[in-house]
C-alpha atoms as a PDB file:
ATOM      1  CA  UNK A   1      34.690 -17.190   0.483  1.00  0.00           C
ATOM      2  CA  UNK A   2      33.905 -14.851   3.420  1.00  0.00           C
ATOM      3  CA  UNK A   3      30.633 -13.700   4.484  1.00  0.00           C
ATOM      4  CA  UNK A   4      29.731 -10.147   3.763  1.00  0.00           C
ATOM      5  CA  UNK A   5      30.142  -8.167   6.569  1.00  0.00           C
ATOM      6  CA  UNK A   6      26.652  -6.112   7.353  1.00  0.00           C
ATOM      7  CA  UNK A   7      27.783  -3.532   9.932  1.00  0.00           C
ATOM      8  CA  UNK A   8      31.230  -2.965   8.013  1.00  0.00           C
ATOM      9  CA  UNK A   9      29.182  -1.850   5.067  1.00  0.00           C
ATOM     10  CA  UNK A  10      26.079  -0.366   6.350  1.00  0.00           C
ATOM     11  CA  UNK A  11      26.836   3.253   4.737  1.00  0.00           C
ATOM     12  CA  UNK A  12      26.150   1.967   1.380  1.00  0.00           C
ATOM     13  CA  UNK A  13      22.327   1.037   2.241  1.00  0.00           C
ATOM     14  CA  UNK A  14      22.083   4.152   4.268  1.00  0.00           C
ATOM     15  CA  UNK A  15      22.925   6.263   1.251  1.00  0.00           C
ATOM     16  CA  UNK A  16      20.669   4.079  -0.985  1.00  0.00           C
ATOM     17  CA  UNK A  17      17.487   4.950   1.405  1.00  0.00           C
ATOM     18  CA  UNK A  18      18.384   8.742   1.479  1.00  0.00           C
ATOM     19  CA  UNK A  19      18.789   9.091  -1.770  1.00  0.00           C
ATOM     20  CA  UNK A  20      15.476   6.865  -2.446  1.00  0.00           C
ATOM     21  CA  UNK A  21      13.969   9.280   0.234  1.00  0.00           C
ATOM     22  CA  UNK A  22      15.168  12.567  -1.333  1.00  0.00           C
ATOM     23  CA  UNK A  23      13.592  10.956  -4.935  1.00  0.00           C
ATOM     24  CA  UNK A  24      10.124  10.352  -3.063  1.00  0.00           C
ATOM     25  CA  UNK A  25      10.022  13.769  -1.559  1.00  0.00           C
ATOM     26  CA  UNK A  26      10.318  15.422  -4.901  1.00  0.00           C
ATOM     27  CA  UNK A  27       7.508  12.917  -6.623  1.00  0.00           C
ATOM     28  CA  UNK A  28       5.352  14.048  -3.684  1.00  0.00           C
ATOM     29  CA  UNK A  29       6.017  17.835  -4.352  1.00  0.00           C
ATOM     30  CA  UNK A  30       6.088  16.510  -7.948  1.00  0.00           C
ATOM     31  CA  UNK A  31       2.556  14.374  -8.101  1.00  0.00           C
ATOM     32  CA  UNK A  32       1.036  15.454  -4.690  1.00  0.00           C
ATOM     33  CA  UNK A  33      -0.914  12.778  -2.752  1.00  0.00           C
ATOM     34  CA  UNK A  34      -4.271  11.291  -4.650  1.00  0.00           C
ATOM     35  CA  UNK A  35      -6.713   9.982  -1.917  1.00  0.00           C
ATOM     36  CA  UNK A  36      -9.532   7.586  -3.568  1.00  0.00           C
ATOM     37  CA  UNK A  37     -13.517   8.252  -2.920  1.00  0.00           C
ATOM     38  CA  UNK A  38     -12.982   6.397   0.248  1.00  0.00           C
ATOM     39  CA  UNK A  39     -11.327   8.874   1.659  1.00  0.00           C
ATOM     40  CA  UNK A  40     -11.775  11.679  -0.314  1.00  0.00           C
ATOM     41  CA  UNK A  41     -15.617  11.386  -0.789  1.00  0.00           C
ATOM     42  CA  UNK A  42     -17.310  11.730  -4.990  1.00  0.00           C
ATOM     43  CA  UNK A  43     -18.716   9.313  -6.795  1.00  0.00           C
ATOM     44  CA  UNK A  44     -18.005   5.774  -8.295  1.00  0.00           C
ATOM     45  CA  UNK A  45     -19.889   4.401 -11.245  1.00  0.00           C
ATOM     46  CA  UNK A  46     -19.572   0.545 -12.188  1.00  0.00           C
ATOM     47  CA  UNK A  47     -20.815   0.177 -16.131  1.00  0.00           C
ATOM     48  CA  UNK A  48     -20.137  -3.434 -17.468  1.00  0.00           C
ATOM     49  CA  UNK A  49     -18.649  -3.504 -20.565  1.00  0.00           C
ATOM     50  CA  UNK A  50     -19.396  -5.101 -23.749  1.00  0.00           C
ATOM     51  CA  UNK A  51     -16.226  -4.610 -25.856  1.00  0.00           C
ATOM     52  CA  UNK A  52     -12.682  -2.914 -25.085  1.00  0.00           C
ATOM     53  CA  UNK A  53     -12.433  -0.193 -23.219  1.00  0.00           C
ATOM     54  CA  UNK A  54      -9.646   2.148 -22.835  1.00  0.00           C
ATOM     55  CA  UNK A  55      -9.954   2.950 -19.241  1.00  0.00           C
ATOM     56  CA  UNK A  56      -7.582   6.621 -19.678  1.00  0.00           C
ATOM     57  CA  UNK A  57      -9.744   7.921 -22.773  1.00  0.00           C
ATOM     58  CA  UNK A  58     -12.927   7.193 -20.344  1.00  0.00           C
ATOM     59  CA  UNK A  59     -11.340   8.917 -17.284  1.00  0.00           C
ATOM     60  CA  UNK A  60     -10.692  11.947 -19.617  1.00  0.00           C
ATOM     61  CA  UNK A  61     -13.450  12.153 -21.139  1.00  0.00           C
ATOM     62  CA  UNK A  62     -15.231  12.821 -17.874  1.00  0.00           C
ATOM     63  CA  UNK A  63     -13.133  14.298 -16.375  1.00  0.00           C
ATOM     64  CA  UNK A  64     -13.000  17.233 -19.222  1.00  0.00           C
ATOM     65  CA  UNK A  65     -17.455  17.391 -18.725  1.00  0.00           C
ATOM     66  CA  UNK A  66     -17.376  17.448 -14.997  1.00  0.00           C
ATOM     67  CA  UNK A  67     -14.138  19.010 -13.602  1.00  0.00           C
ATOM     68  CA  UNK A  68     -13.581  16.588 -11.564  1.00  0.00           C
ATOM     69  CA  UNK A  69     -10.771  14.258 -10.480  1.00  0.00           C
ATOM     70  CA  UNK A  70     -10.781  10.938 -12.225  1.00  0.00           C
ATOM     71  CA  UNK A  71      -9.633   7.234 -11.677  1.00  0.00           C
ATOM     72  CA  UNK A  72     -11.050   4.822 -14.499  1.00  0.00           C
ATOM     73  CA  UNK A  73      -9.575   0.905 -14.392  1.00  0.00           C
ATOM     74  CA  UNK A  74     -11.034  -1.780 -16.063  1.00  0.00           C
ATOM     75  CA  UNK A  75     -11.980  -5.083 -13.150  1.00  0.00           C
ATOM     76  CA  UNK A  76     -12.600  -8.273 -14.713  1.00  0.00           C
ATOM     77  CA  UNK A  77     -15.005 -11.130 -12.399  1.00  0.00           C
ATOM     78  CA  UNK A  78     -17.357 -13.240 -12.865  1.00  0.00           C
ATOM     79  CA  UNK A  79     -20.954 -13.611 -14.085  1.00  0.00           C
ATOM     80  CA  UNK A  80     -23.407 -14.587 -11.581  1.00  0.00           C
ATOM     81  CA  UNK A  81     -25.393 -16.327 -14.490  1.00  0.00           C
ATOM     82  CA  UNK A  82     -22.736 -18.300 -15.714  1.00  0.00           C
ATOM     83  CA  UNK A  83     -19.589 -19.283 -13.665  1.00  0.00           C
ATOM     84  CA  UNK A  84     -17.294 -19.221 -16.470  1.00  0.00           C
ATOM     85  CA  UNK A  85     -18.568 -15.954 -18.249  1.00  0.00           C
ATOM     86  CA  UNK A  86     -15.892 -13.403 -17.177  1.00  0.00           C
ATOM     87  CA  UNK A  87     -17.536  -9.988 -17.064  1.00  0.00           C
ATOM     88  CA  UNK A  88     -15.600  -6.733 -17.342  1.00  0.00           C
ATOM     89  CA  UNK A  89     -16.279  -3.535 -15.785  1.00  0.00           C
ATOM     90  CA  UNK A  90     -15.473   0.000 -16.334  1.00  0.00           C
ATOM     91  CA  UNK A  91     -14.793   1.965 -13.078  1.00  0.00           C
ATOM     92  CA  UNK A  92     -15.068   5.702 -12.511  1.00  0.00           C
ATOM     93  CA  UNK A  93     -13.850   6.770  -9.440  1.00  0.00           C
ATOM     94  CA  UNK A  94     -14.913  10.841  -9.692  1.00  0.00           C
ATOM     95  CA  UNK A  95     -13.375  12.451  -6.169  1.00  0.00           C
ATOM     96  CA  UNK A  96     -15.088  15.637  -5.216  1.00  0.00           C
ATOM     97  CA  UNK A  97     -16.201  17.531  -1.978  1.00  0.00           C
ATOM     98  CA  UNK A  98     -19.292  16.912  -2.763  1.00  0.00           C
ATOM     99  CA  UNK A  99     -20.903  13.430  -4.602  1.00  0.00           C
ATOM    100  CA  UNK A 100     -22.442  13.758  -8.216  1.00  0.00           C
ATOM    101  CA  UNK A 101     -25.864  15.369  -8.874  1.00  0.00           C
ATOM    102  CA  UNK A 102     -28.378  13.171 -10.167  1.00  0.00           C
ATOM    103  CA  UNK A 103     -28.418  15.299 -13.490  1.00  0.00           C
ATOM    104  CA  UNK A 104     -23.955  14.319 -13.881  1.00  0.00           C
ATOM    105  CA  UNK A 105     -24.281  11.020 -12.869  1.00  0.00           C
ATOM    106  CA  UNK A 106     -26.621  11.108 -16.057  1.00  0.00           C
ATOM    107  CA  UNK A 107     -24.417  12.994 -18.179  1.00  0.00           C
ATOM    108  CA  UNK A 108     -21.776  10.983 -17.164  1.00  0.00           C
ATOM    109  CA  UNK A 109     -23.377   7.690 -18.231  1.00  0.00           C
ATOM    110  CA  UNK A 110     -24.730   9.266 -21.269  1.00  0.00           C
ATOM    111  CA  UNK A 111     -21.360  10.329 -22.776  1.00  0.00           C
ATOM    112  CA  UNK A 112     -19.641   6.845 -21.866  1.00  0.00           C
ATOM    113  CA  UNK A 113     -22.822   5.147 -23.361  1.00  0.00           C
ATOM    114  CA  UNK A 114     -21.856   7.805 -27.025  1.00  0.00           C
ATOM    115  CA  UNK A 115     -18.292   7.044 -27.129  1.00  0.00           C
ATOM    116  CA  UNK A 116     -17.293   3.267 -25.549  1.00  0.00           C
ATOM    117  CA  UNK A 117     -18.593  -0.501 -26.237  1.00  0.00           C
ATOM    118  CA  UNK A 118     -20.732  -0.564 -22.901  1.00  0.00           C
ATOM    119  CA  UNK A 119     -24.024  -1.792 -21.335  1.00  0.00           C
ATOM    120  CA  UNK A 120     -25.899   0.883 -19.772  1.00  0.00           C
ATOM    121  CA  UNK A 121     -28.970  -1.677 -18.989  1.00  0.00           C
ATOM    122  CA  UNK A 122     -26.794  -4.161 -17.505  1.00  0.00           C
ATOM    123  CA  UNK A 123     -28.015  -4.991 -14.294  1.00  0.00           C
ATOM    124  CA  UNK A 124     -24.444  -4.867 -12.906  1.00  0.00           C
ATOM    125  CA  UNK A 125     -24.013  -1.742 -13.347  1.00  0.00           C
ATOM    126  CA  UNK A 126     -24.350   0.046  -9.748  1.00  0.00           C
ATOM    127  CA  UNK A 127     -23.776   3.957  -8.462  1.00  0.00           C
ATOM    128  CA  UNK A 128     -22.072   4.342  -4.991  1.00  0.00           C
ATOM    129  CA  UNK A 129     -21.688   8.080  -3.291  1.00  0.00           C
ATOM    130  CA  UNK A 130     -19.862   8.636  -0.794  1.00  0.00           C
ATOM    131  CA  UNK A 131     -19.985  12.262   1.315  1.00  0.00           C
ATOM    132  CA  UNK A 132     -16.867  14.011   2.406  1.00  0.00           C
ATOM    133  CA  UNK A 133     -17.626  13.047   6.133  1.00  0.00           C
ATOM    134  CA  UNK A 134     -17.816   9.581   5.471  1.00  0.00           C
ATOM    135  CA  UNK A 135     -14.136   9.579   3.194  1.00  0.00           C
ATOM    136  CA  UNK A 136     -13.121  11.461   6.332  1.00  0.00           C
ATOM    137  CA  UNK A 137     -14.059   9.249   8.736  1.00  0.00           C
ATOM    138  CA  UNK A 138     -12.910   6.460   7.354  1.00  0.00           C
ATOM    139  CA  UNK A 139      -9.263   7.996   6.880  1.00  0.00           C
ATOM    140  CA  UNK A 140      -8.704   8.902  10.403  1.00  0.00           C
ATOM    141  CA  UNK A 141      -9.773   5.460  11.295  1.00  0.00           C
ATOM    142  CA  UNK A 142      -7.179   4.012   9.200  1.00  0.00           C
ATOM    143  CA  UNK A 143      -4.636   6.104  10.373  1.00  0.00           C
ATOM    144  CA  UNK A 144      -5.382   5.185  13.996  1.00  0.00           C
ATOM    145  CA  UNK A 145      -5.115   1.486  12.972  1.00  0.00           C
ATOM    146  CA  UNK A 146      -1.797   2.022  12.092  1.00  0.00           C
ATOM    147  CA  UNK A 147      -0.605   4.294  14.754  1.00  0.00           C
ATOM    148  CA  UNK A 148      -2.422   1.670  17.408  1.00  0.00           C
ATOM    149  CA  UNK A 149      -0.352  -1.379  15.142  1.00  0.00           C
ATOM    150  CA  UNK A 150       2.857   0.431  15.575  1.00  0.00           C
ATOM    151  CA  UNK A 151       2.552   1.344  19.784  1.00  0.00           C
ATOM    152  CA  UNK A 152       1.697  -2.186  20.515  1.00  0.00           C
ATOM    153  CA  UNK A 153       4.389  -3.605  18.498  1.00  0.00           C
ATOM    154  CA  UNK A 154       7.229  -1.089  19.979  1.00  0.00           C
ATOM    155  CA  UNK A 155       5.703  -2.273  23.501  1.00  0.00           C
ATOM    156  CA  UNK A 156       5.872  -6.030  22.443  1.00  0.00           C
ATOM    157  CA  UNK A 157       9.231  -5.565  21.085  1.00  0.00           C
ATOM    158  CA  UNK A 158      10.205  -3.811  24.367  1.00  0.00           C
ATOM    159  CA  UNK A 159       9.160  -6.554  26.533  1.00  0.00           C
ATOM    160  CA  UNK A 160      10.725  -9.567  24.209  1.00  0.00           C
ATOM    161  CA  UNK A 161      13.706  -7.943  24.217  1.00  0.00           C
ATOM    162  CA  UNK A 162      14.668  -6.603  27.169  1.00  0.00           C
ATOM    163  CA  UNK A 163      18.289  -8.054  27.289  1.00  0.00           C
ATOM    164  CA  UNK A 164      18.849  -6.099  23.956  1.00  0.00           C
ATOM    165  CA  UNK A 165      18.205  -2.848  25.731  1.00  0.00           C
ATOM    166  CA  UNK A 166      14.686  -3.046  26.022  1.00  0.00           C
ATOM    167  CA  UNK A 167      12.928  -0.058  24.579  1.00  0.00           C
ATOM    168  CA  UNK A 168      15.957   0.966  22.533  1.00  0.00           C
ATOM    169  CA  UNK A 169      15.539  -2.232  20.563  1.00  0.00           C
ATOM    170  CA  UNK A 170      11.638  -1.089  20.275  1.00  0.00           C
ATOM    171  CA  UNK A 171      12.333   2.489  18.893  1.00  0.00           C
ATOM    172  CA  UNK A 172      15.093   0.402  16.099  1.00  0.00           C
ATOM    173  CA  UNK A 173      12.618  -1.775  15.079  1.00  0.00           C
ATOM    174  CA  UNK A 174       9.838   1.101  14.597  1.00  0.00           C
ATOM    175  CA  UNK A 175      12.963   2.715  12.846  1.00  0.00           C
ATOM    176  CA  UNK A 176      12.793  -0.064  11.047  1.00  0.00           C
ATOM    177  CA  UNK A 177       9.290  -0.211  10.432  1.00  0.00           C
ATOM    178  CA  UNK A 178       9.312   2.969   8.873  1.00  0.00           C
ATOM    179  CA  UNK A 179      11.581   2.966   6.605  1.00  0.00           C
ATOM    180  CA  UNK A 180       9.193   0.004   4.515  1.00  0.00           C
ATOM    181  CA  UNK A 181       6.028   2.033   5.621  1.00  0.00           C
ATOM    182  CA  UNK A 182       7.825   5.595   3.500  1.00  0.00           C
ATOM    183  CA  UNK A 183       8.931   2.995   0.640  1.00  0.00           C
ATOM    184  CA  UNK A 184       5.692   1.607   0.244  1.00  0.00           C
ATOM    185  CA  UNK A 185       3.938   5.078   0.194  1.00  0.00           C
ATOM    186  CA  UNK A 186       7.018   6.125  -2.174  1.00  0.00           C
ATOM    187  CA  UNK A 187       5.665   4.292  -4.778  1.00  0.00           C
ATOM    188  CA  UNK A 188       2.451   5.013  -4.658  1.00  0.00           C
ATOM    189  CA  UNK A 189       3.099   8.650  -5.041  1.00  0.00           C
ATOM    190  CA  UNK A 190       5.452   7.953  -7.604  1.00  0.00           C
ATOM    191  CA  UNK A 191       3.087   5.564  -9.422  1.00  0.00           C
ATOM    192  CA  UNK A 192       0.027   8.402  -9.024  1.00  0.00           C
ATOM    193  CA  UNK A 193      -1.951   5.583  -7.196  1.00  0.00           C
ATOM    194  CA  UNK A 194      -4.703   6.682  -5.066  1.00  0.00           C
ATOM    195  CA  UNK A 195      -4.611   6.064  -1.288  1.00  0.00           C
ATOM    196  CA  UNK A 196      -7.700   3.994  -0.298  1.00  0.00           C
ATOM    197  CA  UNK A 197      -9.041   1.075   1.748  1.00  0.00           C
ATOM    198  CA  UNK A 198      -6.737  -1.393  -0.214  1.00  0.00           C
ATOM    199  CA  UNK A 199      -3.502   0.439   1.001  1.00  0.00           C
ATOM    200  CA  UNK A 200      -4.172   0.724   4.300  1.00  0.00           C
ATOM    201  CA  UNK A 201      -4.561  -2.989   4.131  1.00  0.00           C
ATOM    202  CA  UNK A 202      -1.205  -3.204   2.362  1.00  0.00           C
ATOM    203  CA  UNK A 203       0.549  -1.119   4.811  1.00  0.00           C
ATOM    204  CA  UNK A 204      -0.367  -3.121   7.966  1.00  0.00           C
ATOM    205  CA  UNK A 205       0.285  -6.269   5.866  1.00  0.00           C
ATOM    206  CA  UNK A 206       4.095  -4.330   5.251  1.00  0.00           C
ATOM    207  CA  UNK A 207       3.903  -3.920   8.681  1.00  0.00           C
ATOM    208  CA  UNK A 208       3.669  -7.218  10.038  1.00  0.00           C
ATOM    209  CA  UNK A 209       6.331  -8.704   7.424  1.00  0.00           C
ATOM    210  CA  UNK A 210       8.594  -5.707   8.540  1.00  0.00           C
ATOM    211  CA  UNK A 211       8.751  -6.294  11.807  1.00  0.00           C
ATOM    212  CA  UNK A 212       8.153 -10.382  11.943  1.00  0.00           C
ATOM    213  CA  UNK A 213      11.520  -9.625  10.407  1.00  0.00           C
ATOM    214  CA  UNK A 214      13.363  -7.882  12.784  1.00  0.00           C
ATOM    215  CA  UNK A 215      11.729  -9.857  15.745  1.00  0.00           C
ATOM    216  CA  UNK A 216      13.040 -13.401  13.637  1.00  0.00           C
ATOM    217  CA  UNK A 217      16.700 -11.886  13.629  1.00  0.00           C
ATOM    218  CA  UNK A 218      16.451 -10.070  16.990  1.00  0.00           C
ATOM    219  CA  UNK A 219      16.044 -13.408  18.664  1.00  0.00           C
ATOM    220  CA  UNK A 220      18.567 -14.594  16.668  1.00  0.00           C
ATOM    221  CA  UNK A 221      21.167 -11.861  18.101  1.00  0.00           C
ATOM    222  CA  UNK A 222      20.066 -12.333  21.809  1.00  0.00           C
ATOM    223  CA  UNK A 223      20.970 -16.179  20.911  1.00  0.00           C
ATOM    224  CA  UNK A 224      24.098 -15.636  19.773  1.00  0.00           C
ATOM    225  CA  UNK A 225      24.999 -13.289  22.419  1.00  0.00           C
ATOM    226  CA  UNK A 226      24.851 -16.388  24.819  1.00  0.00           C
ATOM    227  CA  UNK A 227      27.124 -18.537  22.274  1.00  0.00           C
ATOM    228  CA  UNK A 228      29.375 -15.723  21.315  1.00  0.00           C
ATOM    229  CA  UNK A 229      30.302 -14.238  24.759  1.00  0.00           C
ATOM    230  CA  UNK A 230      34.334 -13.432  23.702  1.00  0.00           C
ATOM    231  CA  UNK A 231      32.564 -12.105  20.321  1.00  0.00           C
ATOM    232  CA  UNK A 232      32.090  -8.362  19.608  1.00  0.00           C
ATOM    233  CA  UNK A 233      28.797  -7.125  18.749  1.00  0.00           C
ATOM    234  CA  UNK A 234      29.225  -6.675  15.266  1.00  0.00           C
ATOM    235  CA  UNK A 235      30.244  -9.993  14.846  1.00  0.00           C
ATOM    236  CA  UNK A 236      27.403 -11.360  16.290  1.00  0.00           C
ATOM    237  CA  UNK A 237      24.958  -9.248  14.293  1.00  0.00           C
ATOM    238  CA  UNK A 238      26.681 -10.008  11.152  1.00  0.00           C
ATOM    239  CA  UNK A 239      26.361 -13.815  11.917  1.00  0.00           C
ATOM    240  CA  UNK A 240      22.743 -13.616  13.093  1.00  0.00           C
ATOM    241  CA  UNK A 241      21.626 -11.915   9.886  1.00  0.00           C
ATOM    242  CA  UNK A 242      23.521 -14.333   7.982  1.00  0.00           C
ATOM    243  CA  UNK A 243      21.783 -17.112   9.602  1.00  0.00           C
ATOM    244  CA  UNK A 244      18.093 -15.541   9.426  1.00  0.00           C
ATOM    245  CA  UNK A 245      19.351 -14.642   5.291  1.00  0.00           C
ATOM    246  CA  UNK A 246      17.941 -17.168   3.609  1.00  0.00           C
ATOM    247  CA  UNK A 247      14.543 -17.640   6.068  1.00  0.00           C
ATOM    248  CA  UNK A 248      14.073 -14.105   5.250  1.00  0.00           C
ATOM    249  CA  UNK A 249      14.579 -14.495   1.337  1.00  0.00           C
ATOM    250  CA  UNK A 250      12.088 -17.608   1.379  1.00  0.00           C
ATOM    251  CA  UNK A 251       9.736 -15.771   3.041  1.00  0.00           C
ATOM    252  CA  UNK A 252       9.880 -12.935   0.679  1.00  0.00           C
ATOM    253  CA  UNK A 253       9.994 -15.327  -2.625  1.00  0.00           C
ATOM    254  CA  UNK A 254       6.662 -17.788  -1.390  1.00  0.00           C
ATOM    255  CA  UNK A 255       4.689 -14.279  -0.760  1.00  0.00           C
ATOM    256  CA  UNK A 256       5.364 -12.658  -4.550  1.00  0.00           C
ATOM    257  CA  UNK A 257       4.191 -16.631  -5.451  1.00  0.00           C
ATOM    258  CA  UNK A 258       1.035 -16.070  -4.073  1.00  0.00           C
ATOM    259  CA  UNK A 259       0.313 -12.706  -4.846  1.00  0.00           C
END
């Protein structure tokens, strides 16, 4: 049985990514882009609850009284009182310019008290505001981690690779790089997910898997090149990815286990 030839058949992934491209780019016109408190600035609420909750009534609910943009999700943990007591929380995440009033954040716990199986008492329960400024702040500094992330690796890549052209293997790798960064974001916009702390963590966790990647079957092609001198390129790029295949897939597989 042959082995699939890559670079013979690199069209067909080509037109899968435009096509997944051209999909995202109408789910962003589509669903927009939802930033979290974090970056955003509002309000988030933490009520402990004492029954089920329907986390998409409560987010509603307030959102209809304040006029506000809502996230509600239900987080399980623990009890500190008793380690096997799992506790769950209701979560309002209410974005705004501005962070609730002391008068909605009331309001807001008085209509969730009226209508859902919660614990207003609970000494769990906890308020956090967070200005505009702040949610600004905090969004430029995660964008500069990234940007900072992705110069340093094209100048690493650069350097380790300067028999495979140097910087032009650099720029294909950041190529690369993002392409997983615009799937990732893909499907948060296409899920409505809000951009926060937790995906900026994601993406530079993306990041390093992307390009640990490339760098595993780069070395693998400036190998090759060595053993394959009467080879063409494409041969040698076919067998190196053939060879870092199934590292690559056990990589992939023993990460989904953990998460």
């Amino acid at each position: 049985m042959g082995r699939y030839d890559f670079i013979k058949n690199r069209k067909y992934p080509f037109i899968f990514s435009i096509a997944l491209f051209v999909f995202f780019g109408i789910m962003l016109v589509v669903n927009g882009v939802t930033l979290d408190i974090n970056f955003r600035g509002g309000t988030r609420i933490m009520i402990e609850c004492v029954g089920d909750v329907d986390p998409n009534a409560a987010g509603a609910l307030i959102e209809q009284e304040v006029g506000k943009k809502v996230m509600a999700s239900i987080t399980n943990t623990y009890s500190p009182d008793a380690d096997e007591a799992a506790v769950s929380m209701l979560r309002l995440d209410i974005a705004g310019n501005e962070p609730l009033t002391r008068e909605e954040e009331e309001r807001v716990k008085e209509l969730i008290g009226e209508n859902f199986a919660v614990k207003l008492d609970s000494n769990k329960n906890e308020t956090v505001s967070i200005t505009p400024t702040i949610g600004r702040e905090t969004l430029q500094r995660g964008i500069l981690a990234v940007g900072l992330s992705v110069v340093l690796i094209l100048l690493y890549v650069a350097w380790r690779f300067s028999t495979l052209s140097g910087f032009s293997a650099g720029v294909c790798a950041i190529i690369a790089l993002i392409h997983d960064v615009i799937v990732m974001f893909g499907v948060y916009i296409t899920m409505k997910l809000p951009l926060n702390d937790i995906f900026v963590a994601a993406l530079l966790t993306v990041i390093g898997y992307s390009i640990n990647d490339t760098v595993v079957i780069y070395d693998r092609i400036r190998e090759n090149t060595e053993l394959m001198k009467k080879s063409s390129l494409a041969d040698i790029v076919n067998v190196s990815i053939h060879q870092s295949l199934s590292r690559s897939i056990n990589t992939m597989v023993t990460t989904l286990i953990c998460l």
